[in-house]
C-alpha atoms as a PDB file:
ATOM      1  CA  UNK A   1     125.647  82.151 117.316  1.00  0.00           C
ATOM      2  CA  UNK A   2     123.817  85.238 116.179  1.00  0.00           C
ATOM      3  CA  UNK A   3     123.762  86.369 119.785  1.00  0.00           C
ATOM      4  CA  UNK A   4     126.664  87.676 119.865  1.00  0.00           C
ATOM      5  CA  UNK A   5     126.580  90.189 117.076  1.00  0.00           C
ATOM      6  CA  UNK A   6     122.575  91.109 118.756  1.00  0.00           C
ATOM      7  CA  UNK A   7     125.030  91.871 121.904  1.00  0.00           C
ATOM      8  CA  UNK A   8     127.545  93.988 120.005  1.00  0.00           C
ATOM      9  CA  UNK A   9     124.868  95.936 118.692  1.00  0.00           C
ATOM     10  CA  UNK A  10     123.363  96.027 122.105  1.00  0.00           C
ATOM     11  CA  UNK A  11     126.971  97.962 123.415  1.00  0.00           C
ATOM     12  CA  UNK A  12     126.760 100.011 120.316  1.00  0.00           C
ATOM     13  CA  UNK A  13     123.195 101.686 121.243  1.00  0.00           C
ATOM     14  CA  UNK A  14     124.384 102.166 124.860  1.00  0.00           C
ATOM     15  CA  UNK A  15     128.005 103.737 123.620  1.00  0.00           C
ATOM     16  CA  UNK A  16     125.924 105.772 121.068  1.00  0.00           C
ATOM     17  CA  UNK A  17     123.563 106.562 124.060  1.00  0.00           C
ATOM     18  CA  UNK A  18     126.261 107.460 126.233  1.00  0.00           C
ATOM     19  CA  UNK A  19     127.862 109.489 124.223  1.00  0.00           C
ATOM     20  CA  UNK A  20     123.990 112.205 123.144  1.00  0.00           C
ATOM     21  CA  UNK A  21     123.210 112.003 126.722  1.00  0.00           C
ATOM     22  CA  UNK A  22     126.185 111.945 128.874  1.00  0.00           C
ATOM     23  CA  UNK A  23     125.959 109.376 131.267  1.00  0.00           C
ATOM     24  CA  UNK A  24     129.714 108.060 132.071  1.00  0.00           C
ATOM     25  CA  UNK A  25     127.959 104.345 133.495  1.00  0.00           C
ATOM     26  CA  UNK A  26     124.853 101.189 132.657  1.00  0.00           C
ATOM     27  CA  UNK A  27     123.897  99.963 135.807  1.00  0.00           C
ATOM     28  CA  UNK A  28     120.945  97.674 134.010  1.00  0.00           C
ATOM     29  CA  UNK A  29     120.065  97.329 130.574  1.00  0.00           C
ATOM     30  CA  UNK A  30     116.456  96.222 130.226  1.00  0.00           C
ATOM     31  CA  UNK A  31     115.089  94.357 126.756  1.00  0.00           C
ATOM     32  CA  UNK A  32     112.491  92.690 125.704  1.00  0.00           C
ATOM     33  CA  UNK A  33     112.699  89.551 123.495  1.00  0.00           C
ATOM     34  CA  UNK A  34     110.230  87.858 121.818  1.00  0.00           C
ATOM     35  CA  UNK A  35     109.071  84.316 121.495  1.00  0.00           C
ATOM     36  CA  UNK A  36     109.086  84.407 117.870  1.00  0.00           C
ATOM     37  CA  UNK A  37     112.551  86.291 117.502  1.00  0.00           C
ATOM     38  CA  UNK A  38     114.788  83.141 117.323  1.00  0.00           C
ATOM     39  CA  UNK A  39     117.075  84.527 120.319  1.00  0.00           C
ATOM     40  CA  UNK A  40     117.686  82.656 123.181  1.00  0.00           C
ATOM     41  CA  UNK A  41     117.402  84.122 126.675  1.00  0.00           C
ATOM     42  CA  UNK A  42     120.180  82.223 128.312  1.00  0.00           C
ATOM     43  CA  UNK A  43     122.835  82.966 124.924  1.00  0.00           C
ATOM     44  CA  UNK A  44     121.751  86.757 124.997  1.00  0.00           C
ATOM     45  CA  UNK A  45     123.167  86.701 128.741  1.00  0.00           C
ATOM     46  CA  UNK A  46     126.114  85.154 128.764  1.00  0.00           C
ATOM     47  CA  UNK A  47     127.440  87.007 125.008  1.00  0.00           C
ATOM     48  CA  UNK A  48     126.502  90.647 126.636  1.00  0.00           C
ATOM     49  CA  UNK A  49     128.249  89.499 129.977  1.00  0.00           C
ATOM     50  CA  UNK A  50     131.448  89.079 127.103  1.00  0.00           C
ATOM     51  CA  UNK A  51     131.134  91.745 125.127  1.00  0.00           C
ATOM     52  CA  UNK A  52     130.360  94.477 128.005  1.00  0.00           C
ATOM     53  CA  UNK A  53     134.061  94.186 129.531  1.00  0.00           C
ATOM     54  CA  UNK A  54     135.997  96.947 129.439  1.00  0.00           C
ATOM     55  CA  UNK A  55     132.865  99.205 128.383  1.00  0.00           C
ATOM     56  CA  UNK A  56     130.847 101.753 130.688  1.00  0.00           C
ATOM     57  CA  UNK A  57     128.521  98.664 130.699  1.00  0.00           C
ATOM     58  CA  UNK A  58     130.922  96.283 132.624  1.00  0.00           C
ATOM     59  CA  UNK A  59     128.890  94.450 135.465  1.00  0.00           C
ATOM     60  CA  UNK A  60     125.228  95.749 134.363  1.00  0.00           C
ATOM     61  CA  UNK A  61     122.623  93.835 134.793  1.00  0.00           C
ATOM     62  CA  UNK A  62     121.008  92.348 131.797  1.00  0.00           C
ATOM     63  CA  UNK A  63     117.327  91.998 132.532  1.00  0.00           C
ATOM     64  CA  UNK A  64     115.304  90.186 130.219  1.00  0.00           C
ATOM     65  CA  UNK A  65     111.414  90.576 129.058  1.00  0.00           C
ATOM     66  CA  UNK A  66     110.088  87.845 127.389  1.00  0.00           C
ATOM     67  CA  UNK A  67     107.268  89.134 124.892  1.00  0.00           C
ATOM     68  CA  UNK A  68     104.491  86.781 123.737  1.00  0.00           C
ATOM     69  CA  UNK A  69     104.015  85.885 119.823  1.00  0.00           C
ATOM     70  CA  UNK A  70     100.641  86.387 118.897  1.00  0.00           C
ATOM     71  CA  UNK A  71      99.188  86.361 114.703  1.00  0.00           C
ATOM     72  CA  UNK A  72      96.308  87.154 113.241  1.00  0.00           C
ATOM     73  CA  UNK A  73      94.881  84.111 111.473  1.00  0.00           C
ATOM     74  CA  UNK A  74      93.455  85.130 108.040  1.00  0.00           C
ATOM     75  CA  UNK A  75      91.176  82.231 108.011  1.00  0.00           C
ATOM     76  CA  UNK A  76      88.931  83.290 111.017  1.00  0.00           C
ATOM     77  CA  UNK A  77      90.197  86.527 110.960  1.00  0.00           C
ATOM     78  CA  UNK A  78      91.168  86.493 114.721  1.00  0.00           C
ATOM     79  CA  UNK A  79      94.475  87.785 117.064  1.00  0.00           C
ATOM     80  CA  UNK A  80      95.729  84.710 118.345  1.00  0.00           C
ATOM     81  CA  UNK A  81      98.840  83.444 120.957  1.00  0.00           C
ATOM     82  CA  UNK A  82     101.520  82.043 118.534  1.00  0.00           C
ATOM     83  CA  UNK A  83     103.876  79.414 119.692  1.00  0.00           C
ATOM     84  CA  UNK A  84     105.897  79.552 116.335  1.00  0.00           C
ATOM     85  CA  UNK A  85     106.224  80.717 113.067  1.00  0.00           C
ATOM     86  CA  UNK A  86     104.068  79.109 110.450  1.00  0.00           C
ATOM     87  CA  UNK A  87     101.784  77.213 113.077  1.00  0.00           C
ATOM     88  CA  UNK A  88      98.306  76.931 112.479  1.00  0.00           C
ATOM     89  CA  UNK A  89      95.678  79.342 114.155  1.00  0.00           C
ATOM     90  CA  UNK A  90      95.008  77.713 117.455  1.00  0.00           C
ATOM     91  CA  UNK A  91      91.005  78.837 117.661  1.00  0.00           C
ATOM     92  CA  UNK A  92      90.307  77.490 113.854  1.00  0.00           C
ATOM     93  CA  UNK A  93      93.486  75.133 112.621  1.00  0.00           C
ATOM     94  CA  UNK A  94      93.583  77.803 109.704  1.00  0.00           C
ATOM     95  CA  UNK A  95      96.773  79.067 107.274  1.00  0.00           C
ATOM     96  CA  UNK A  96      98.095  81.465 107.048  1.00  0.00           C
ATOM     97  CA  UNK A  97      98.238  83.189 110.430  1.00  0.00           C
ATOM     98  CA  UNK A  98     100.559  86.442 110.230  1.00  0.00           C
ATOM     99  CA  UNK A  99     102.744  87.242 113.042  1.00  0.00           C
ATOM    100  CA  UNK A 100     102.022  90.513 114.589  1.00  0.00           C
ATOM    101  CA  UNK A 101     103.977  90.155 117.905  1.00  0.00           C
ATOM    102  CA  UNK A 102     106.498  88.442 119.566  1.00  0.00           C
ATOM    103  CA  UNK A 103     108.996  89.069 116.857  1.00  0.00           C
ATOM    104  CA  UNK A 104     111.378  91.589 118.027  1.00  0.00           C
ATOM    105  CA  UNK A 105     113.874  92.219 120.097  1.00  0.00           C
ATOM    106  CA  UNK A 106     114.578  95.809 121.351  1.00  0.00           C
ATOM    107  CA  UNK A 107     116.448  97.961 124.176  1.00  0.00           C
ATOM    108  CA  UNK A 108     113.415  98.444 126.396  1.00  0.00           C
ATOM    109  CA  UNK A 109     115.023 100.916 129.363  1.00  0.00           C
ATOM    110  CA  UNK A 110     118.779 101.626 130.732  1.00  0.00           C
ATOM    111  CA  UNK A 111     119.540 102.285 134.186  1.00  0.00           C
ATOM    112  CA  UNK A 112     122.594 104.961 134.085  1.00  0.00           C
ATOM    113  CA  UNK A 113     124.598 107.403 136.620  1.00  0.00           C
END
């Protein structure tokens, strides 16, 4: 489970955080995940609810942003919604469409005191 290691590093940017900008507590830690990124909401969750104890991000809320995938198909040469990896172009059943969104996963915003 490769969620786990995304929620250490999740602990390390908020200790690393913590520690430029002085905040002593993470009320809510907000990300954004996308649909192409091969994490799973629900996994995400419960490893950060794990790996958070005894850190100043005990008990914060984990609020998750699910970002669409979208490509651009280089058959019609169109931005298209992208349900998966290597799927055709949903306007023209083209190959290859490129992935241009949907594929990352990032610390959008924390909530601190």
């Amino acid at each position: 489970m490769h969620e786990m290691s995304l929620a250490v590093g999740i602990v390390d940017l908020i200790e690393e955080a913590a520690r430029a900008q002085g905040f002593r507590r993470v009320l809510t830690v907000a990300i954004e995940i996308g649909e192409l990124a091969a994490v799973e909401a629900e996994a995400i969750g419960f490893c950060f609810s794990a790996v958070t104890r005894g850190t100043l991000a005990e008990g914060a809320r984990l609020q998750i942003v699910q970002v669409p995938g979208e490509g651009l198909c280089f058959n019609c040469h169109q931005t298209v919604p992208l349900a998966a990896l290597y799927d055709p172009c949903p306007a023209c059943g083209g190959h290859p469409v490129q992935a241009t969104g949907g594929t990352e996963m990032r610390v959008k915003e924390l909530e601190v005191e």
